[in-house]
Protein backbone atom coordinates (compact mmCIF):
# COMPACT_ATOMS: atom_id res chain seq x y z
CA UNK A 1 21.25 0.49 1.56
CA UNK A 2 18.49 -0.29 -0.86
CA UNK A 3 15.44 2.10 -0.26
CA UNK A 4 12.02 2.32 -1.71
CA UNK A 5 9.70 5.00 -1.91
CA UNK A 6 6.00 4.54 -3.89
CA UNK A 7 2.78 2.53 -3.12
CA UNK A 8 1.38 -0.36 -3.84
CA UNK A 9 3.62 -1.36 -7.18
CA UNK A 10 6.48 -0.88 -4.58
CA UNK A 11 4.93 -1.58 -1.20
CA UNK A 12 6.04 -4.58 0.32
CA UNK A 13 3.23 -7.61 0.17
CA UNK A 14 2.46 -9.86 3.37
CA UNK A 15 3.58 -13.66 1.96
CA UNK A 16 4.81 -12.74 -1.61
CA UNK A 17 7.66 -10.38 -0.05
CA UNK A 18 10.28 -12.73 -1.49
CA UNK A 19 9.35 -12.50 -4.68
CA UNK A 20 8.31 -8.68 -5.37
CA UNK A 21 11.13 -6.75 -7.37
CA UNK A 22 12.89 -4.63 -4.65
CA UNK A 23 13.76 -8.23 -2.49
CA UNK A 24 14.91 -9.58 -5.91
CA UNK A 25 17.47 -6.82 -6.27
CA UNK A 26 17.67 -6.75 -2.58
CA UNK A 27 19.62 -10.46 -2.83
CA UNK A 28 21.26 -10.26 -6.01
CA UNK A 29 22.97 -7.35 -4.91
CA UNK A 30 23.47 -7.87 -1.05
CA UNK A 31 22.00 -4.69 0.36
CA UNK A 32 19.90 -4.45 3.17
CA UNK A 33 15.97 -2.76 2.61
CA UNK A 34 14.22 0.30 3.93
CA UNK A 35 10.90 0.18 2.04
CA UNK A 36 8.50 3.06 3.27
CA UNK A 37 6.37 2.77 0.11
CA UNK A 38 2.49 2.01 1.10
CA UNK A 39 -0.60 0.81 -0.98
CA UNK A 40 -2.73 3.87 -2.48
CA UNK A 41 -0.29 6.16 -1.60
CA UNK A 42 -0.58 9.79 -3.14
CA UNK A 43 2.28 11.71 -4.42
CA UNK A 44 2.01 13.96 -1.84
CA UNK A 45 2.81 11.19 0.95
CA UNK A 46 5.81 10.14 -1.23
CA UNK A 47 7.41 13.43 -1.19
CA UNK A 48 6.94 13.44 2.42
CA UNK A 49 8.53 10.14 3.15
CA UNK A 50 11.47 11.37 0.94
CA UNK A 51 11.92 14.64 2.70
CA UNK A 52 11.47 12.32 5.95
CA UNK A 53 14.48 10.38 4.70
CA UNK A 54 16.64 12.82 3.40
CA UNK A 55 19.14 13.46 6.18
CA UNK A 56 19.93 10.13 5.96
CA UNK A 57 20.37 9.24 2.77
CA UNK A 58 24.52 9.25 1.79
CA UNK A 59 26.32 8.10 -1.69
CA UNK A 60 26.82 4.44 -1.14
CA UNK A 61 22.92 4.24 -1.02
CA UNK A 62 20.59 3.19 -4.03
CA UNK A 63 16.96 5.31 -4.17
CA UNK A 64 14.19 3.83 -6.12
CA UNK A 65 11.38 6.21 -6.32
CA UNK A 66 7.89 4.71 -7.82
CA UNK A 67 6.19 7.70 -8.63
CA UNK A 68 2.28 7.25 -8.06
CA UNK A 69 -1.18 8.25 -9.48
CA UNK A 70 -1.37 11.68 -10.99
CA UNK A 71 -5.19 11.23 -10.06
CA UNK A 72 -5.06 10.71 -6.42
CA UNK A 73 -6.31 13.06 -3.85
CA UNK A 74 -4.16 13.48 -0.63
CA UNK A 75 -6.79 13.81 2.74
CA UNK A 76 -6.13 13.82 6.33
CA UNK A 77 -3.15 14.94 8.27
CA UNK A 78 -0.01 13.90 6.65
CA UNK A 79 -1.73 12.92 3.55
CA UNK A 80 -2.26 9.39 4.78
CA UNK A 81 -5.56 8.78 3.05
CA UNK A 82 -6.27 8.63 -0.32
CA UNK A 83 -9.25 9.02 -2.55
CA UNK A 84 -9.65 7.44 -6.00
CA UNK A 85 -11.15 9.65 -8.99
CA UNK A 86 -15.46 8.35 -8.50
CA UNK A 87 -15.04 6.00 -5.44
CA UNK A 88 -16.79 5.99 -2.85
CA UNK A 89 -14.11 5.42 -0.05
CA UNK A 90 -10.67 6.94 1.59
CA UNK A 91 -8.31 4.47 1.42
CA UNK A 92 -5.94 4.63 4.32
CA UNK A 93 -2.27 4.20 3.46
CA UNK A 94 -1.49 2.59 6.97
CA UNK A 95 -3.12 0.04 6.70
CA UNK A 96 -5.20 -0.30 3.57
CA UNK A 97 -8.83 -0.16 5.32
CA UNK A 98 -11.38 1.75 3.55
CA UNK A 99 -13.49 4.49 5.17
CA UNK A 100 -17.04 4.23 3.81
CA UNK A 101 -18.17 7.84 2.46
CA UNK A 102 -21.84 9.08 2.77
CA UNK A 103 -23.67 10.27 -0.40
CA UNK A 104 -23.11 14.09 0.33
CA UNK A 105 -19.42 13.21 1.32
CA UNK A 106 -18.49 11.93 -2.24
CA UNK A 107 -20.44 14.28 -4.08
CA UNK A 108 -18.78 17.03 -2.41
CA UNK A 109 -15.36 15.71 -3.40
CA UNK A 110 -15.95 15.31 -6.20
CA UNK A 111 -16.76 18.66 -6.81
CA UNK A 112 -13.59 20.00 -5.12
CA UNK A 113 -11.75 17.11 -7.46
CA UNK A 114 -13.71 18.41 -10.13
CA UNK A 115 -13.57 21.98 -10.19
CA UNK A 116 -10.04 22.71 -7.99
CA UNK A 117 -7.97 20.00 -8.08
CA UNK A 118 -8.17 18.63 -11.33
CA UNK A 119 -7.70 21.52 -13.19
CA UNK A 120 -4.77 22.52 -11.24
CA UNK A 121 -2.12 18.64 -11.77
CA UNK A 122 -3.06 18.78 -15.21
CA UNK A 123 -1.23 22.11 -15.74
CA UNK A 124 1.19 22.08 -13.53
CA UNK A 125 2.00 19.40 -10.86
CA UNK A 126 3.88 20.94 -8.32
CA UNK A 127 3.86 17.38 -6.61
CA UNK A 128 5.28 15.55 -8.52
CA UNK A 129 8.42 18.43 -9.99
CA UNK A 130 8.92 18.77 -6.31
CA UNK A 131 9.91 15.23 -6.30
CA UNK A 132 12.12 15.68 -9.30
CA UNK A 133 13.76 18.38 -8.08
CA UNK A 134 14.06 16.02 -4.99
CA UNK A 135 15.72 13.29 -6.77
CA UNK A 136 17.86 15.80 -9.01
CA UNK A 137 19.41 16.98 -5.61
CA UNK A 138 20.09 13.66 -4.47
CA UNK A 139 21.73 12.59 -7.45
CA UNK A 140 23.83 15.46 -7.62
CA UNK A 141 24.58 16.64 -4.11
CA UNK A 142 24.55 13.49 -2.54
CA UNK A 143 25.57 11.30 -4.94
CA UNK A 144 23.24 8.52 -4.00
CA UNK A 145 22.74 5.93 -7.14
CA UNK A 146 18.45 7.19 -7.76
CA UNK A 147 16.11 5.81 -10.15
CA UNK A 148 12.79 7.27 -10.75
CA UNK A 149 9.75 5.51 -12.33
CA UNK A 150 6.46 6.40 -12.93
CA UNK A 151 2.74 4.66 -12.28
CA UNK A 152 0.99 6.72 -14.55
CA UNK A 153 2.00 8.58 -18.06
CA UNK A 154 3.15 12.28 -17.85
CA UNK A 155 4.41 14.42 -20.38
CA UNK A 156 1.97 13.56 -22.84
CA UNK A 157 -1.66 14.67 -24.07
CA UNK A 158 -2.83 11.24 -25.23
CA UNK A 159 -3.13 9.33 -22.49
CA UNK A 160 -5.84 6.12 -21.92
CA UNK A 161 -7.45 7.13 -18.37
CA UNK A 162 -7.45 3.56 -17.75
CA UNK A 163 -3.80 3.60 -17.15
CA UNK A 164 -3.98 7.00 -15.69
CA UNK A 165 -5.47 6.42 -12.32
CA UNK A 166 -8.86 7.92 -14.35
CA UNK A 167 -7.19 11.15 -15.83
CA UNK A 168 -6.70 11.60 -19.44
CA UNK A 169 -4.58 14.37 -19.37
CA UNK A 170 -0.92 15.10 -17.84
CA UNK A 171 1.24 17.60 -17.15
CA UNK A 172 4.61 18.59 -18.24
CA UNK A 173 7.48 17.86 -15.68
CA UNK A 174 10.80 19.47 -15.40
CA UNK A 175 13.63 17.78 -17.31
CA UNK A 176 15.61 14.66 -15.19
CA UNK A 177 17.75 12.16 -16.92
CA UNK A 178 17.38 9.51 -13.54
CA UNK A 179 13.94 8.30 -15.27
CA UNK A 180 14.23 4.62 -15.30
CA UNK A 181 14.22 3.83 -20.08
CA UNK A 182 11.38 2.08 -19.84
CA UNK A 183 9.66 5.34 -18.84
CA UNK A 184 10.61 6.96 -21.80
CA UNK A 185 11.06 10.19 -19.76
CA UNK A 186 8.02 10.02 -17.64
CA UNK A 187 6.17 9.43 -21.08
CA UNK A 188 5.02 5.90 -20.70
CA UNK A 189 3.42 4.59 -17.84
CA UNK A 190 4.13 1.46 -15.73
CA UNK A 191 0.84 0.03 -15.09
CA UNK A 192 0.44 0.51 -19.38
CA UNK A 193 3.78 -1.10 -19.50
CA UNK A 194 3.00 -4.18 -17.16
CA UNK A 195 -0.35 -4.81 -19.02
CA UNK A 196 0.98 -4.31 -22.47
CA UNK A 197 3.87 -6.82 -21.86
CA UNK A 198 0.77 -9.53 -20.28
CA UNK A 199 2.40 -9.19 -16.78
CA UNK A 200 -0.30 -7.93 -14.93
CA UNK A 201 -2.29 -10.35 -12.02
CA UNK A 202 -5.72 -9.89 -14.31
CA UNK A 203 -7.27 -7.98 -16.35
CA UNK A 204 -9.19 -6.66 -13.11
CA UNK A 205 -6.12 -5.95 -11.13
CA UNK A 206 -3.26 -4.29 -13.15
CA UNK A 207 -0.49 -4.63 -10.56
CA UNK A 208 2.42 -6.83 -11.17
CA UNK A 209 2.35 -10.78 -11.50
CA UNK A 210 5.30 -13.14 -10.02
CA UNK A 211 6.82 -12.30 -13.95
CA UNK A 212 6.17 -8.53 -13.61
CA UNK A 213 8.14 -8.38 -10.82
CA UNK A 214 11.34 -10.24 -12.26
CA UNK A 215 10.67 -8.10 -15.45
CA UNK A 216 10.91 -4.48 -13.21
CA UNK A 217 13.68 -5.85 -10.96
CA UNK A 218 15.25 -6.49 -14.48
CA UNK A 219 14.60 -3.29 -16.00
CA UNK A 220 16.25 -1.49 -12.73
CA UNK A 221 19.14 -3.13 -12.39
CA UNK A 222 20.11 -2.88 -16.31
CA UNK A 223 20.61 0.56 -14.96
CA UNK A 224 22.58 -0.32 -11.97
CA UNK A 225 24.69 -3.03 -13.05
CA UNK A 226 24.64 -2.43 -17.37
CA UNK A 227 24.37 -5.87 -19.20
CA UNK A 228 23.76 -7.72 -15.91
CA UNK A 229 21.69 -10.63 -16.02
CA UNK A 230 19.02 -11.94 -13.22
């Protein structure tokens, strides 16, 4: 089985599902889809949804892992809202409806984003090594085929915030060698490598065009199936 963990570079789209990368690799090589990846999704919820999975994950399975926005905040129970670096709304993952905040409500974020949170993923994200420890497990212990990509840029102090979900800095991760090569070991990411390549919807909205998707299902399986070609 084919299954996808991330958000919304990996969720699955009402009307376009046919042509987003994970049902591209889903036909060419004959495997049938979980997706549990969601839109604004925090890597907080990911890890959950992994650790969700877990028990039934076995060797003959392929795990594609789109790591999200360093920048997001988990809220609620289950982390299944999201909030943005300066916006004025929690996203819900469930179903992508936004929950209006009051003046005093973002302001007060923003100072625990500011002055707690912040400070804390660009040292050390705890997040986001749990998930590579995750993955490291699975590839060794289970022997499940995993690939892990990432939305934002991490291991590296030069980062454009417009890429980076609003944050400028990164942290260092613990070592992996399942990081799909685009990545460049977490280095480089996605949404920078989408828009420098012109396969981005606009330059308002960085996700994936109908190209972008055939260039990432491309990308993943050169790593599945080596000198393979869509």
């Amino acid at each position: 089985m084919l299954k996808v963990f991330g958000d919304s570079f990996s969720a699955i789209i009402k009307d376009h599902h046919q042509n987003q990368w994970f049902s591209i690799i889903e036909r060419t090589l004959n495997k049938p889809l979980l997706n549990v990846a969601k839109a604004g999704a925090t890597n907080l919820y990911i890890l959950h949804t992994i650790i969700e999975q877990l028990p039934s994950i076995t060797s003959n399975d392929i795990i594609i892992i789109n790591l999200s926005g360093q920048g997001r905040l988990p809220i609620g129970a289950n982390s299944r809202k999201s909030w943005f670096n300066d916006q004025d709304f929690f996203l819900s993952v469930d179903d992508s409806n936004k929950q209006k905040l009051t003046f005093k409500e973002q302001k007060s974020i923003q100072w625990y984003y500011d002055t707690q949170y912040l400070p804390e993923i660009v040292e050390t994200d705890r997040c986001i090594n749990n998930i590579i420890n995750l993955v490291n497990f699975i590839d060794k212990n289970i022997g499940a085929k995993v690939i892990l990509w990432n939305l934002t840029a991490l291991n590296n102090t030069d980062n454009d915030s417009r890429f980076n979900d609003n944050v400028s800095e990164s942290p260092s991760t613990i070592s992996t060698n399942l990081w799909t090569p685009l990545s460049n070991e977490g280095k480089v990411g996605w949404v920078d490598i989408i828009y420098s390549n012109k396969l981005n919807i606009s330059e308002e909205d960085l996700h994936p065009n109908a190209k972008g998707h055939l260039f990432i299902a491309k990308e993943f399986m050169s790593t599945l199936i080596p000198k393979r070609i869509l």
